[in-house]
PDB file of N, CA and C in Angstrom:
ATOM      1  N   UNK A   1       3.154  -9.012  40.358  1.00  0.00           N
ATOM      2  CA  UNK A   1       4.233  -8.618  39.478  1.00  0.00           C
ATOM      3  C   UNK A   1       3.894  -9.025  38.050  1.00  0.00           C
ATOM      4  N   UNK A   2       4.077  -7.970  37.074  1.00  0.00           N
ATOM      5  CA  UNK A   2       3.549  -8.157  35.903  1.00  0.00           C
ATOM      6  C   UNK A   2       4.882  -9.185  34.667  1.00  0.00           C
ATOM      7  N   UNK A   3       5.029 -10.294  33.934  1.00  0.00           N
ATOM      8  CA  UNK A   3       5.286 -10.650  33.613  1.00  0.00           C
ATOM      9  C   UNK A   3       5.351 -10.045  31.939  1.00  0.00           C
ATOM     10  N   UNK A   4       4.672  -9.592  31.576  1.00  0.00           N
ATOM     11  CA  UNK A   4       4.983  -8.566  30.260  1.00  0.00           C
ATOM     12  C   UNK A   4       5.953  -7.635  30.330  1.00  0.00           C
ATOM     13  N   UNK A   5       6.610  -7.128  29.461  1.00  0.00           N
ATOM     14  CA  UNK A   5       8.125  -6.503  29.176  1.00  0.00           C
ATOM     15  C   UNK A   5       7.199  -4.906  28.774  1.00  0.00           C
ATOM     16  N   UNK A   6       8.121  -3.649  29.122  1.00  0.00           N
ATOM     17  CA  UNK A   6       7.503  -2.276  29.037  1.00  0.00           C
ATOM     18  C   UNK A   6       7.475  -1.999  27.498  1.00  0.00           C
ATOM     19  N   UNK A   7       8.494  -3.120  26.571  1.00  0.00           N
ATOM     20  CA  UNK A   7       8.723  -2.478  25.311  1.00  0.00           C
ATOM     21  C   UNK A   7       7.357  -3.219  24.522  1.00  0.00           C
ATOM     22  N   UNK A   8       6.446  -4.128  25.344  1.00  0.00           N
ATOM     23  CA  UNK A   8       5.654  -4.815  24.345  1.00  0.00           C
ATOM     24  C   UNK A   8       4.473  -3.624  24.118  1.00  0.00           C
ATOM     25  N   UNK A   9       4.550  -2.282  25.506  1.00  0.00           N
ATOM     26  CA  UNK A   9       3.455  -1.867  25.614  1.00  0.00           C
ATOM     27  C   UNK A   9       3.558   0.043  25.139  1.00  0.00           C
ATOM     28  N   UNK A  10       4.475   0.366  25.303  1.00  0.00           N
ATOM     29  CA  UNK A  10       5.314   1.253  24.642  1.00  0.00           C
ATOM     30  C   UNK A  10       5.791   1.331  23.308  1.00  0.00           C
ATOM     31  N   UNK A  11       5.602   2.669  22.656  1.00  0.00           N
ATOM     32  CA  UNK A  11       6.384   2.625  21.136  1.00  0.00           C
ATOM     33  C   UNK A  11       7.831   2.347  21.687  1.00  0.00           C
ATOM     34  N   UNK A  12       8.721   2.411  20.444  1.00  0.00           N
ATOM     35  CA  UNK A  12       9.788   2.410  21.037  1.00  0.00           C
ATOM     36  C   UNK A  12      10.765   4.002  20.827  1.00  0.00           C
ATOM     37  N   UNK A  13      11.572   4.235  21.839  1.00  0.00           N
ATOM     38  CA  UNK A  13      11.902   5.674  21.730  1.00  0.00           C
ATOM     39  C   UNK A  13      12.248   6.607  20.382  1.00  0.00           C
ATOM     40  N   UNK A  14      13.407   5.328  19.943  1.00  0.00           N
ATOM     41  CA  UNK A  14      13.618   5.624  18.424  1.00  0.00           C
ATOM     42  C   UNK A  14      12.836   5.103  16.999  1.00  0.00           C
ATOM     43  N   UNK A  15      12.237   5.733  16.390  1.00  0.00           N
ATOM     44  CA  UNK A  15      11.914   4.809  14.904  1.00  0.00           C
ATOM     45  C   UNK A  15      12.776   4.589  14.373  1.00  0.00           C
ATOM     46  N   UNK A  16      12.689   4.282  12.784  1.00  0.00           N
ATOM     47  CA  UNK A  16      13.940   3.538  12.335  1.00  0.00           C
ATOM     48  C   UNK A  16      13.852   5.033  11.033  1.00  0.00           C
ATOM     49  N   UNK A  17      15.154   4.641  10.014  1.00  0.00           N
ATOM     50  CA  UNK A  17      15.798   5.826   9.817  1.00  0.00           C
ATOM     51  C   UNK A  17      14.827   5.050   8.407  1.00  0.00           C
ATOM     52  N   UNK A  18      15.046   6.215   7.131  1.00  0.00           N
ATOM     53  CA  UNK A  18      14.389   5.601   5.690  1.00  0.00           C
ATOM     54  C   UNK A  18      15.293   4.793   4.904  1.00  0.00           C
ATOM     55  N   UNK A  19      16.438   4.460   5.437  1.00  0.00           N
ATOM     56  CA  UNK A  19      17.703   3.278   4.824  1.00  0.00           C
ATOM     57  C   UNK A  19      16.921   2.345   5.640  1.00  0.00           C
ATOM     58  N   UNK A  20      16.966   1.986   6.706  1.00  0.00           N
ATOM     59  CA  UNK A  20      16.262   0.640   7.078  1.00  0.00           C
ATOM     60  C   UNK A  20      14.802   0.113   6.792  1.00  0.00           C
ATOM     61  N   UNK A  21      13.758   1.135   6.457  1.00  0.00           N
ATOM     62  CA  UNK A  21      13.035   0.991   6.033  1.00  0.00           C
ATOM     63  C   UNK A  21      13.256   0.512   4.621  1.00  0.00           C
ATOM     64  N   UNK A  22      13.671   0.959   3.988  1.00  0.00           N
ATOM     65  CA  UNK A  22      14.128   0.608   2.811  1.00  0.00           C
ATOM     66  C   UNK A  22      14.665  -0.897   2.857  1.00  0.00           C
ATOM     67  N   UNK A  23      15.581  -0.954   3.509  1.00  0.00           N
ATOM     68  CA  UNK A  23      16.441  -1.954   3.460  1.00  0.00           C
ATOM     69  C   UNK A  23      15.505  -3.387   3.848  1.00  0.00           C
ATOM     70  N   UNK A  24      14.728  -2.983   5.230  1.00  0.00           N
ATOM     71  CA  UNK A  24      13.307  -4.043   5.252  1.00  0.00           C
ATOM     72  C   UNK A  24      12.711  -4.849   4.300  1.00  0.00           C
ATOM     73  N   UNK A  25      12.001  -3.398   3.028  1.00  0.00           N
ATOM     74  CA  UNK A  25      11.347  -3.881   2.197  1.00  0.00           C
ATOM     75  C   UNK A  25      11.993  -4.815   0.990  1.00  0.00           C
ATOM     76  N   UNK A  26      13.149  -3.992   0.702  1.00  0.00           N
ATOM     77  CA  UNK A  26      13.913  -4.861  -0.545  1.00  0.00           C
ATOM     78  C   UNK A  26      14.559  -6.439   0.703  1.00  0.00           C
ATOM     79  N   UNK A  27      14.181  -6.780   1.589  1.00  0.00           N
ATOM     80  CA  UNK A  27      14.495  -7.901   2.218  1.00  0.00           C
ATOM     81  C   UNK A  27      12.996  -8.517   2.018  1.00  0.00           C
ATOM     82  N   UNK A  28      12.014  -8.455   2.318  1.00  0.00           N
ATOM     83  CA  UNK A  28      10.529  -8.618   1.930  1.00  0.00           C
ATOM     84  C   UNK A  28      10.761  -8.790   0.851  1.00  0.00           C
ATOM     85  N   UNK A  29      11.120  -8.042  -0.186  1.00  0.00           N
ATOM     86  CA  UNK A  29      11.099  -8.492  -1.756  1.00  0.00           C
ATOM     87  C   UNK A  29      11.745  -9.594  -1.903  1.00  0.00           C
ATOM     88  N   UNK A  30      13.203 -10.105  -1.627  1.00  0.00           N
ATOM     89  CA  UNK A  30      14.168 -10.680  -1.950  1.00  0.00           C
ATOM     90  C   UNK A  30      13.403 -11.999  -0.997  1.00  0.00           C
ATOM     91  N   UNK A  31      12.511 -11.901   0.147  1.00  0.00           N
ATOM     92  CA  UNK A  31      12.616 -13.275   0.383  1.00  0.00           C
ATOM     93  C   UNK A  31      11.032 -13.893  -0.341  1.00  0.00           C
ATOM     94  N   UNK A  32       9.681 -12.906  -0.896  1.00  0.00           N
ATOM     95  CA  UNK A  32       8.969 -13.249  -1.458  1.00  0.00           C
ATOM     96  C   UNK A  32       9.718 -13.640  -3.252  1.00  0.00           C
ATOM     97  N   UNK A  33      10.695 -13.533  -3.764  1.00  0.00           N
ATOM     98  CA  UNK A  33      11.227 -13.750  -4.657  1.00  0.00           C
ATOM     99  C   UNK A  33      11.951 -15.083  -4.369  1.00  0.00           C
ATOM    100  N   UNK A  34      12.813 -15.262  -3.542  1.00  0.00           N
ATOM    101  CA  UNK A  34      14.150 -16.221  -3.333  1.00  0.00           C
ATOM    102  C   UNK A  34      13.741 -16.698  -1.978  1.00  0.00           C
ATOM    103  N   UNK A  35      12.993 -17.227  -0.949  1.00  0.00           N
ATOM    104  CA  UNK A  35      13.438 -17.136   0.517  1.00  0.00           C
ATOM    105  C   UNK A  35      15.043 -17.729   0.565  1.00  0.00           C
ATOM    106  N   UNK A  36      15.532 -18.363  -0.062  1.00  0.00           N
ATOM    107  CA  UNK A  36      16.786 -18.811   0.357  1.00  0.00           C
ATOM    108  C   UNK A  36      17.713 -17.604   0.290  1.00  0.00           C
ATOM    109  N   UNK A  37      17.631 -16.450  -0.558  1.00  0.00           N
ATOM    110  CA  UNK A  37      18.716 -15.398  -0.474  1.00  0.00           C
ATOM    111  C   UNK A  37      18.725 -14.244   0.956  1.00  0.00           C
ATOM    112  N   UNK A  38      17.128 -15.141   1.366  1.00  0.00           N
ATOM    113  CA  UNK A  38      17.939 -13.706   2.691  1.00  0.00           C
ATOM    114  C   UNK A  38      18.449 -14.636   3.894  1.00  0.00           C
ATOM    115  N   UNK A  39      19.320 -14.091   4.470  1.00  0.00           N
ATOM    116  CA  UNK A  39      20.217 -14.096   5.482  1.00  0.00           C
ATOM    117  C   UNK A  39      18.925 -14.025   6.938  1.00  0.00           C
ATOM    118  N   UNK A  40      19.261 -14.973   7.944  1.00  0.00           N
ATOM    119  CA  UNK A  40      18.736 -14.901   9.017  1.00  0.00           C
ATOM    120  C   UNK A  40      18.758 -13.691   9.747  1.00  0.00           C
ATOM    121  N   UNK A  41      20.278 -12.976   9.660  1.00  0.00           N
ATOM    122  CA  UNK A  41      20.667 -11.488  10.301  1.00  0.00           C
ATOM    123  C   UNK A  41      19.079 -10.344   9.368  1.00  0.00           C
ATOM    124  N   UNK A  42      19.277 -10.680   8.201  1.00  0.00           N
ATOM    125  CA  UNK A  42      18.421  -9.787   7.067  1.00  0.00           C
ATOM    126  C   UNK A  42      17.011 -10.031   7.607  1.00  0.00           C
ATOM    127  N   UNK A  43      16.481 -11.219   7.813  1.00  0.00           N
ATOM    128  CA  UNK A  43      14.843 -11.279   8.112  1.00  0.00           C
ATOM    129  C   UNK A  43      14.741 -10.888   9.669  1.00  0.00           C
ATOM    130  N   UNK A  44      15.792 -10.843  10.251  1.00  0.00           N
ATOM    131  CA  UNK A  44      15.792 -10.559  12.064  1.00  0.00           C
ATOM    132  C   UNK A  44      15.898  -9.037  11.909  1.00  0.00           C
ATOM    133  N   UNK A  45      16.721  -8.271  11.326  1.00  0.00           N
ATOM    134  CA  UNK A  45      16.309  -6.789  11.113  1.00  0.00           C
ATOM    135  C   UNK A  45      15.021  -6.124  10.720  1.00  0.00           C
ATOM    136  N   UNK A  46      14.745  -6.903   9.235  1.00  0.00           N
ATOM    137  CA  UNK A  46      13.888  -6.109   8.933  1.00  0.00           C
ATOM    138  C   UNK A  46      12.230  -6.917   9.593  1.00  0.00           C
ATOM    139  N   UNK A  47      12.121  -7.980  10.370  1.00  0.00           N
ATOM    140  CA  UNK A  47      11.280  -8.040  11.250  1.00  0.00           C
ATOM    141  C   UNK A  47      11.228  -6.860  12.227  1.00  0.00           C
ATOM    142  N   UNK A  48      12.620  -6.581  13.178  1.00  0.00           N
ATOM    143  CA  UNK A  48      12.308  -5.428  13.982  1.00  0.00           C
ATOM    144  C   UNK A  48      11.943  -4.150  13.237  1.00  0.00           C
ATOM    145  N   UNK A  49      12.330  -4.131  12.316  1.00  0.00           N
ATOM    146  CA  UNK A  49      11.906  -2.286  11.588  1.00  0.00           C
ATOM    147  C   UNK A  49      10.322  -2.248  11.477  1.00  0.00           C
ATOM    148  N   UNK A  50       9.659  -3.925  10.847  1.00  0.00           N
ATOM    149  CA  UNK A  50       8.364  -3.678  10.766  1.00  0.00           C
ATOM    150  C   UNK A  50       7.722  -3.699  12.505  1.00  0.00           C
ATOM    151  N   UNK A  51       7.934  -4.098  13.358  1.00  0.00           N
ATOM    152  CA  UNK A  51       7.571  -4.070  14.520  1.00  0.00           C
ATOM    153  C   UNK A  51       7.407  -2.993  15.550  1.00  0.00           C
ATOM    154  N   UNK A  52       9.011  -2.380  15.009  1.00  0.00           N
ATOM    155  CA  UNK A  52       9.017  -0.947  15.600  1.00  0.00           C
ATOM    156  C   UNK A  52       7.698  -0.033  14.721  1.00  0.00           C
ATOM    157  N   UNK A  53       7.489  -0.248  13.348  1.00  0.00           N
ATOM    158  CA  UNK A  53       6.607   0.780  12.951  1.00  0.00           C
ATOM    159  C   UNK A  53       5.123   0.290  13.623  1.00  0.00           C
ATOM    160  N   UNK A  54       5.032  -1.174  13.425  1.00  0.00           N
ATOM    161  CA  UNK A  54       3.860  -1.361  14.311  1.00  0.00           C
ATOM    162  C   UNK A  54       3.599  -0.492  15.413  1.00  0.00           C
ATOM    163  N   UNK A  55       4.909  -1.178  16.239  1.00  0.00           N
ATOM    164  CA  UNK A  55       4.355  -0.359  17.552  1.00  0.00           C
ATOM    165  C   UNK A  55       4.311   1.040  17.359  1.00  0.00           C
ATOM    166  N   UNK A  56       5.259   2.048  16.599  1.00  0.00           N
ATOM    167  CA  UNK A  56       4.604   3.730  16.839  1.00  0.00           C
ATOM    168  C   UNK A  56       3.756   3.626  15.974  1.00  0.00           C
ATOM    169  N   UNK A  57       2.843   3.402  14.846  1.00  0.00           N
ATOM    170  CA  UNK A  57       1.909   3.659  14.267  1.00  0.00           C
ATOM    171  C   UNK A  57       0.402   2.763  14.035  1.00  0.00           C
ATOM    172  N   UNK A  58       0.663   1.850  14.836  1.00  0.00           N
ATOM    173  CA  UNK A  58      -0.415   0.743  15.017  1.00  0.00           C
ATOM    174  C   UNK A  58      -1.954   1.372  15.358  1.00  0.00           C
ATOM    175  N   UNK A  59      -1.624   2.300  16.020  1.00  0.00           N
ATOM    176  CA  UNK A  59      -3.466   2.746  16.079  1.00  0.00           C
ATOM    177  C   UNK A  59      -3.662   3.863  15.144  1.00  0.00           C
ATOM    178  N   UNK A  60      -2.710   4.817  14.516  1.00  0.00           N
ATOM    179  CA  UNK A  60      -3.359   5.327  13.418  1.00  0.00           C
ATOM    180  C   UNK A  60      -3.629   4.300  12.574  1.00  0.00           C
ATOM    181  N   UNK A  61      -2.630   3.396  12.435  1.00  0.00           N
ATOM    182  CA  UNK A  61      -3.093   2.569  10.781  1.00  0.00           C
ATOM    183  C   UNK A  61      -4.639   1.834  11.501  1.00  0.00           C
ATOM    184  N   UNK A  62      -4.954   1.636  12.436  1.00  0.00           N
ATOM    185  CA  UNK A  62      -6.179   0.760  13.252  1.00  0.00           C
ATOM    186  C   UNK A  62      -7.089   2.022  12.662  1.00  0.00           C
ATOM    187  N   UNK A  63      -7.104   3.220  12.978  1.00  0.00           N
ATOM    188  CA  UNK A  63      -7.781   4.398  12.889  1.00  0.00           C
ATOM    189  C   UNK A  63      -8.307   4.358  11.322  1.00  0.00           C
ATOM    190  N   UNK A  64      -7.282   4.517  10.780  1.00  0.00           N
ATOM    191  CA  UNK A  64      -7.327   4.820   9.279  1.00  0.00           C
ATOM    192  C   UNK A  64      -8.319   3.440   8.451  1.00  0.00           C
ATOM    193  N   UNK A  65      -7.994   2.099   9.113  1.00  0.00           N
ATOM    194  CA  UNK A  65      -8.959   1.111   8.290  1.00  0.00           C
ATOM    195  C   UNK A  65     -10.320   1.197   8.990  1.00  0.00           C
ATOM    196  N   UNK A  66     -10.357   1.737  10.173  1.00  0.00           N
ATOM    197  CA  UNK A  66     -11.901   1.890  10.724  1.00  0.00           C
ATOM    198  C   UNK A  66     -12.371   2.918   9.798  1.00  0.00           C
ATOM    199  N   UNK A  67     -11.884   3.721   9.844  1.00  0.00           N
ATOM    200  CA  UNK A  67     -12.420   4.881   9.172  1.00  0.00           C
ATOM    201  C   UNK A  67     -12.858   4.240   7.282  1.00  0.00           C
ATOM    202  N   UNK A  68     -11.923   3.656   6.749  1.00  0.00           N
ATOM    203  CA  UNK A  68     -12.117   3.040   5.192  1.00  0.00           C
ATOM    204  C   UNK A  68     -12.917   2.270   5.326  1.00  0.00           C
ATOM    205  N   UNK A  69     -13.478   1.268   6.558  1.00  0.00           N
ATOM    206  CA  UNK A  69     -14.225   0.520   6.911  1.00  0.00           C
ATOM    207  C   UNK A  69     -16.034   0.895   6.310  1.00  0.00           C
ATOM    208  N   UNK A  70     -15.937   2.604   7.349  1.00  0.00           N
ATOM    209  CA  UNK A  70     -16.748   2.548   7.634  1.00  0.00           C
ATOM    210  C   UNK A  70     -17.549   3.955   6.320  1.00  0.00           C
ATOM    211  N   UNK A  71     -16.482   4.097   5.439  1.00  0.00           N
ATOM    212  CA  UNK A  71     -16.664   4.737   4.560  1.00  0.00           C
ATOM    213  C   UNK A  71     -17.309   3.969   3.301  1.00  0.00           C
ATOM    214  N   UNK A  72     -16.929   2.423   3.318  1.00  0.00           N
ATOM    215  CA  UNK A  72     -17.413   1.422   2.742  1.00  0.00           C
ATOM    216  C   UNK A  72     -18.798   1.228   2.929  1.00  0.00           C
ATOM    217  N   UNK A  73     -19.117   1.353   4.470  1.00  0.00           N
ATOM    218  CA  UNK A  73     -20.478   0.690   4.671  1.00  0.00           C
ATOM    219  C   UNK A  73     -21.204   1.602   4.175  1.00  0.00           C
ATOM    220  N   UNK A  74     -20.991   2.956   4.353  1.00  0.00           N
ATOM    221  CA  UNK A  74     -21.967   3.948   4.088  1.00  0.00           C
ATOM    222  C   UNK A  74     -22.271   4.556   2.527  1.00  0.00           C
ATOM    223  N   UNK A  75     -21.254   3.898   1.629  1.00  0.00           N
ATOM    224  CA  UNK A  75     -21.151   4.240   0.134  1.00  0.00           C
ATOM    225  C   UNK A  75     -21.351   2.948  -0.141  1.00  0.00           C
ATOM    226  N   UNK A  76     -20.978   1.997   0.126  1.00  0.00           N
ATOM    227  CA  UNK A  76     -21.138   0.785  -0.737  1.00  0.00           C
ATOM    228  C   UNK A  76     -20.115   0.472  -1.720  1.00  0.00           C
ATOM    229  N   UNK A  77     -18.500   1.008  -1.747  1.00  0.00           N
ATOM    230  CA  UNK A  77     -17.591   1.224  -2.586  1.00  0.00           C
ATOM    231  C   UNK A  77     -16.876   0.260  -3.097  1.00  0.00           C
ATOM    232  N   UNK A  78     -17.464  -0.735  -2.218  1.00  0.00           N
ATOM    233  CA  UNK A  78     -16.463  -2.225  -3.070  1.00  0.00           C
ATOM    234  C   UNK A  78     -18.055  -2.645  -3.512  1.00  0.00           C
ATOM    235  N   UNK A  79     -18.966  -2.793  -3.234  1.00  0.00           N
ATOM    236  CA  UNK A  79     -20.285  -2.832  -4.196  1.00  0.00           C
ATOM    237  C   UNK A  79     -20.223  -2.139  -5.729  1.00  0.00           C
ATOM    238  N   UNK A  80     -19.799  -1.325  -5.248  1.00  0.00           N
ATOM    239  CA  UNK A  80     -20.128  -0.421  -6.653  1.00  0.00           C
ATOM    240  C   UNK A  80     -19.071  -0.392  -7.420  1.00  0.00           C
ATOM    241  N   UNK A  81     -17.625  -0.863  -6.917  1.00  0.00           N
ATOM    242  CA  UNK A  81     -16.668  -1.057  -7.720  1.00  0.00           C
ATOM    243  C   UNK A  81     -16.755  -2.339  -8.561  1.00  0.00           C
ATOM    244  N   UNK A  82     -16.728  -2.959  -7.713  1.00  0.00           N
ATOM    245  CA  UNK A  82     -17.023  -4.687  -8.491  1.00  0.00           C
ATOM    246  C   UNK A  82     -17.942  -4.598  -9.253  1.00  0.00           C
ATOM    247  N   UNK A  83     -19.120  -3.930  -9.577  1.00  0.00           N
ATOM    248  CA  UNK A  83     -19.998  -3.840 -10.086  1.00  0.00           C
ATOM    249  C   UNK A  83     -19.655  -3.478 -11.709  1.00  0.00           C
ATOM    250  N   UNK A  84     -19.140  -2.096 -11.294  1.00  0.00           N
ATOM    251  CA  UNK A  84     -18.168  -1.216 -12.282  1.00  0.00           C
ATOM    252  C   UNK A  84     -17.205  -1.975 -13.039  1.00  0.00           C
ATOM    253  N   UNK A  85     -16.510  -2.777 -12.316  1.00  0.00           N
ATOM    254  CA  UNK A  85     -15.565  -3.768 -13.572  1.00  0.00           C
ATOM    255  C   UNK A  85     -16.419  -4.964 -13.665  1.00  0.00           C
ATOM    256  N   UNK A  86     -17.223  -5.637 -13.157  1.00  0.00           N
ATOM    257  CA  UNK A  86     -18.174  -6.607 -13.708  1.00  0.00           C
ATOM    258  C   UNK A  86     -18.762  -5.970 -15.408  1.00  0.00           C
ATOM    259  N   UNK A  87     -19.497  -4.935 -15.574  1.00  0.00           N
ATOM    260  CA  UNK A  87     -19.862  -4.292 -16.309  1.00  0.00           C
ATOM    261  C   UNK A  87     -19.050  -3.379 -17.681  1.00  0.00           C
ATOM    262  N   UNK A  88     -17.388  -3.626 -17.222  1.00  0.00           N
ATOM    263  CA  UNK A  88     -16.410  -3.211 -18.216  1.00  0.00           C
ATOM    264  C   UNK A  88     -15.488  -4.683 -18.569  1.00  0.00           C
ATOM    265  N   UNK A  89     -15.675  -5.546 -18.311  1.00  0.00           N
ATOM    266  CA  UNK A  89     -15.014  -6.818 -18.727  1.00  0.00           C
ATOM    267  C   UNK A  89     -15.370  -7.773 -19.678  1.00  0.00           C
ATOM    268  N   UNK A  90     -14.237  -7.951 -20.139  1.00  0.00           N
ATOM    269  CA  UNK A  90     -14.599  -9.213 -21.289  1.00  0.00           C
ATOM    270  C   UNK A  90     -14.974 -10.461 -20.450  1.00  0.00           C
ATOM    271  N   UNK A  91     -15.360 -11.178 -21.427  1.00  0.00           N
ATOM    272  CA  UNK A  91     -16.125 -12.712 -20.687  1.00  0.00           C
ATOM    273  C   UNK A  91     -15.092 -13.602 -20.141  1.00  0.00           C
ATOM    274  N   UNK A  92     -13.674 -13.632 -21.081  1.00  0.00           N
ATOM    275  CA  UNK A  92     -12.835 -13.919 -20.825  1.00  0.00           C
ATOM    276  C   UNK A  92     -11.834 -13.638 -19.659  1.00  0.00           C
ATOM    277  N   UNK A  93     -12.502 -12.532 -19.053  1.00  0.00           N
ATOM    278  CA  UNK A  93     -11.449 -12.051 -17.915  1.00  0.00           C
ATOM    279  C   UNK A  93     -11.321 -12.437 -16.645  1.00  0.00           C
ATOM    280  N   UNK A  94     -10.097 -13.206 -16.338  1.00  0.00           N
ATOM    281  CA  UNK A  94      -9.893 -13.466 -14.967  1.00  0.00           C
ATOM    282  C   UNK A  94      -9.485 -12.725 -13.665  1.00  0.00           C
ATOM    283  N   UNK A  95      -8.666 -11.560 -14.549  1.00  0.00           N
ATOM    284  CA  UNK A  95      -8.669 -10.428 -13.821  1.00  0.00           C
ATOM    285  C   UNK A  95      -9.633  -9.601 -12.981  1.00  0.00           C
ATOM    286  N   UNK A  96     -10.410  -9.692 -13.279  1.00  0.00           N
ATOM    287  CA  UNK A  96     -11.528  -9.020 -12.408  1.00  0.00           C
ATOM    288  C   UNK A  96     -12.192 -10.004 -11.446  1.00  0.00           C
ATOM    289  N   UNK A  97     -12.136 -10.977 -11.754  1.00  0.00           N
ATOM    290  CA  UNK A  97     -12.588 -12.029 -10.642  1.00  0.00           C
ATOM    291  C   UNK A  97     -11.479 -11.721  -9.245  1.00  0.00           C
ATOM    292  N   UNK A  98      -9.998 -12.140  -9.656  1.00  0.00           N
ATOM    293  CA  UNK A  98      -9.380 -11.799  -8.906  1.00  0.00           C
ATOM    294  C   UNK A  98      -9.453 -10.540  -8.305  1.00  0.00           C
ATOM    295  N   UNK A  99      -9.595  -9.025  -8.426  1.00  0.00           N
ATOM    296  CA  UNK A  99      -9.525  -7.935  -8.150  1.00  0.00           C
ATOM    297  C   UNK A  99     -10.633  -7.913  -7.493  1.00  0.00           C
ATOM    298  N   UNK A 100     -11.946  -8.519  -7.452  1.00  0.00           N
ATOM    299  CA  UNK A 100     -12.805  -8.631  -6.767  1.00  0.00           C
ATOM    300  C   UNK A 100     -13.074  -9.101  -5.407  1.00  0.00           C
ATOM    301  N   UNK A 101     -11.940 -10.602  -5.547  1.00  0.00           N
ATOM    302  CA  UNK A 101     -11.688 -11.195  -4.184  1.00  0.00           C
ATOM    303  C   UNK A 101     -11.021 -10.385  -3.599  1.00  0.00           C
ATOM    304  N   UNK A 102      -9.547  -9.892  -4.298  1.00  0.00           N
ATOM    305  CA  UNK A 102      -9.085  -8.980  -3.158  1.00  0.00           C
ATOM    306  C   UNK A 102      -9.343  -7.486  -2.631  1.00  0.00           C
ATOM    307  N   UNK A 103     -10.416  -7.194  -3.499  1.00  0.00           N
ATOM    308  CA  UNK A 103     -10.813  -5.608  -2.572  1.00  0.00           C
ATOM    309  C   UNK A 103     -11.557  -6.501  -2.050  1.00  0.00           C
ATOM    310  N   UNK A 104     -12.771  -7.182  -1.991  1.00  0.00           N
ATOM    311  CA  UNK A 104     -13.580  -7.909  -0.892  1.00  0.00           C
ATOM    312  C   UNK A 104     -12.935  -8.303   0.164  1.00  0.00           C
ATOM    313  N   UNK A 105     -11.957  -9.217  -0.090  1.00  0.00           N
ATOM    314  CA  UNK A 105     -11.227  -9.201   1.147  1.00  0.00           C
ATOM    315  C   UNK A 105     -10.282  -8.100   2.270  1.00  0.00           C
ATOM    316  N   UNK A 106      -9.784  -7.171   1.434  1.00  0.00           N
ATOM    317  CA  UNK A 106      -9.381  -6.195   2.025  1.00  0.00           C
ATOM    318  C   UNK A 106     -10.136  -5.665   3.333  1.00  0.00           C
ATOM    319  N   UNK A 107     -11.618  -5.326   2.637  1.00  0.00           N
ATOM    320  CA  UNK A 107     -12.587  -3.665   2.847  1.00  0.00           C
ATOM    321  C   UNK A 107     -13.169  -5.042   4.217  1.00  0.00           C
ATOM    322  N   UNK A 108     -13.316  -6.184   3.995  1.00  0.00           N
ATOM    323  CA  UNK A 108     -13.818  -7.437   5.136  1.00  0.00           C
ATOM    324  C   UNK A 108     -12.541  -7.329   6.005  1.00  0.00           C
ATOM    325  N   UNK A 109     -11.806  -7.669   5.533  1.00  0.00           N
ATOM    326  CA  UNK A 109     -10.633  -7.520   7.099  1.00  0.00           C
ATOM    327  C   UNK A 109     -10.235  -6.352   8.068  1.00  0.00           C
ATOM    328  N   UNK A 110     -10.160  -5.278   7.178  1.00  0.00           N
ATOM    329  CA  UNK A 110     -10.387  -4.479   8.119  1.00  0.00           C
ATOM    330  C   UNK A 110     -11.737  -4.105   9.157  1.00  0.00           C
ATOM    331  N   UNK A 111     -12.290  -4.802   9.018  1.00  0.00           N
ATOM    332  CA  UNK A 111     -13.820  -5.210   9.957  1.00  0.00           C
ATOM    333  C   UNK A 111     -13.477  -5.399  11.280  1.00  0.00           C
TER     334      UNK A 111
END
C-alpha cells in the first residue's frame, strides 16, 4: 500500500484563475518588502497557487530550461554576454559584476 497522496502525483483538476495569480504575486511582493504584513491565511494561499502551477506546468518549465540549457552550451551565450558587458563597462562598475553572477548562476542551475 502506497503511502503517497494521488494529488502529490497528479496536476490538479482545476488551475487557479488570473486574480489569484495575481493576488500570489503582490503577496510575494508584500512579504519580500514587509514579511510582517502578510497574513498566515495570505502566504498559505498564495503557496498553494504557486504549487498548483508547479504541479500543471512543472515539466514544460523543466523542458524549457533544458532546452536554454542546452542552447547555452552550444552558443556559449552567457560567455559571450559577460564578455560583451565586460568590454562596455566603466572600471567603476559594480553592476556588471553582479549581472554576471546572476546570468552565471541562472544558465548553471538550470543544469
Amino acid at each position: 500500500m502506497s503511502t503517497s497522496s494521488s494529488t502529490d502525483q497528479t496536476p490538479p483538476a482545476r488551475g487557479t484563475t488570473l486574480a489569484e495569480k495575481q493576488a500570489a504575486l503582490r503577496t510575494a511582493q508584500n512579504f519580500r518588502s514587509d514579511p510582517s504584513s502578510v497574513s498566515a491565511a495570505d502566504a498559505r494561499s498564495a503557496a498553494s497557487t504557486a504549487n498548483n502551477f508547479r504541479q500543471r506546468h512543472g515539466d514544460q518549465i523543466q523542458a524549457g530550461m533544458n532546452k536554454i540549457s542546452g542552447l547555452n552550451e552550444k552558443y556559449g551565450i552567457t560567455k559571450r554576454f559577460n564578455n560583451f558587458v565586460e568590454d562596455h563597462q566603466s572600471p567603476a562598475s559594480t553592476a556588471h559584476q553582479y549581472i554576471c553572477i546572476k546570468v552565471k548562476y541562472t544558465i548553471e542551475y538550470t543544469r
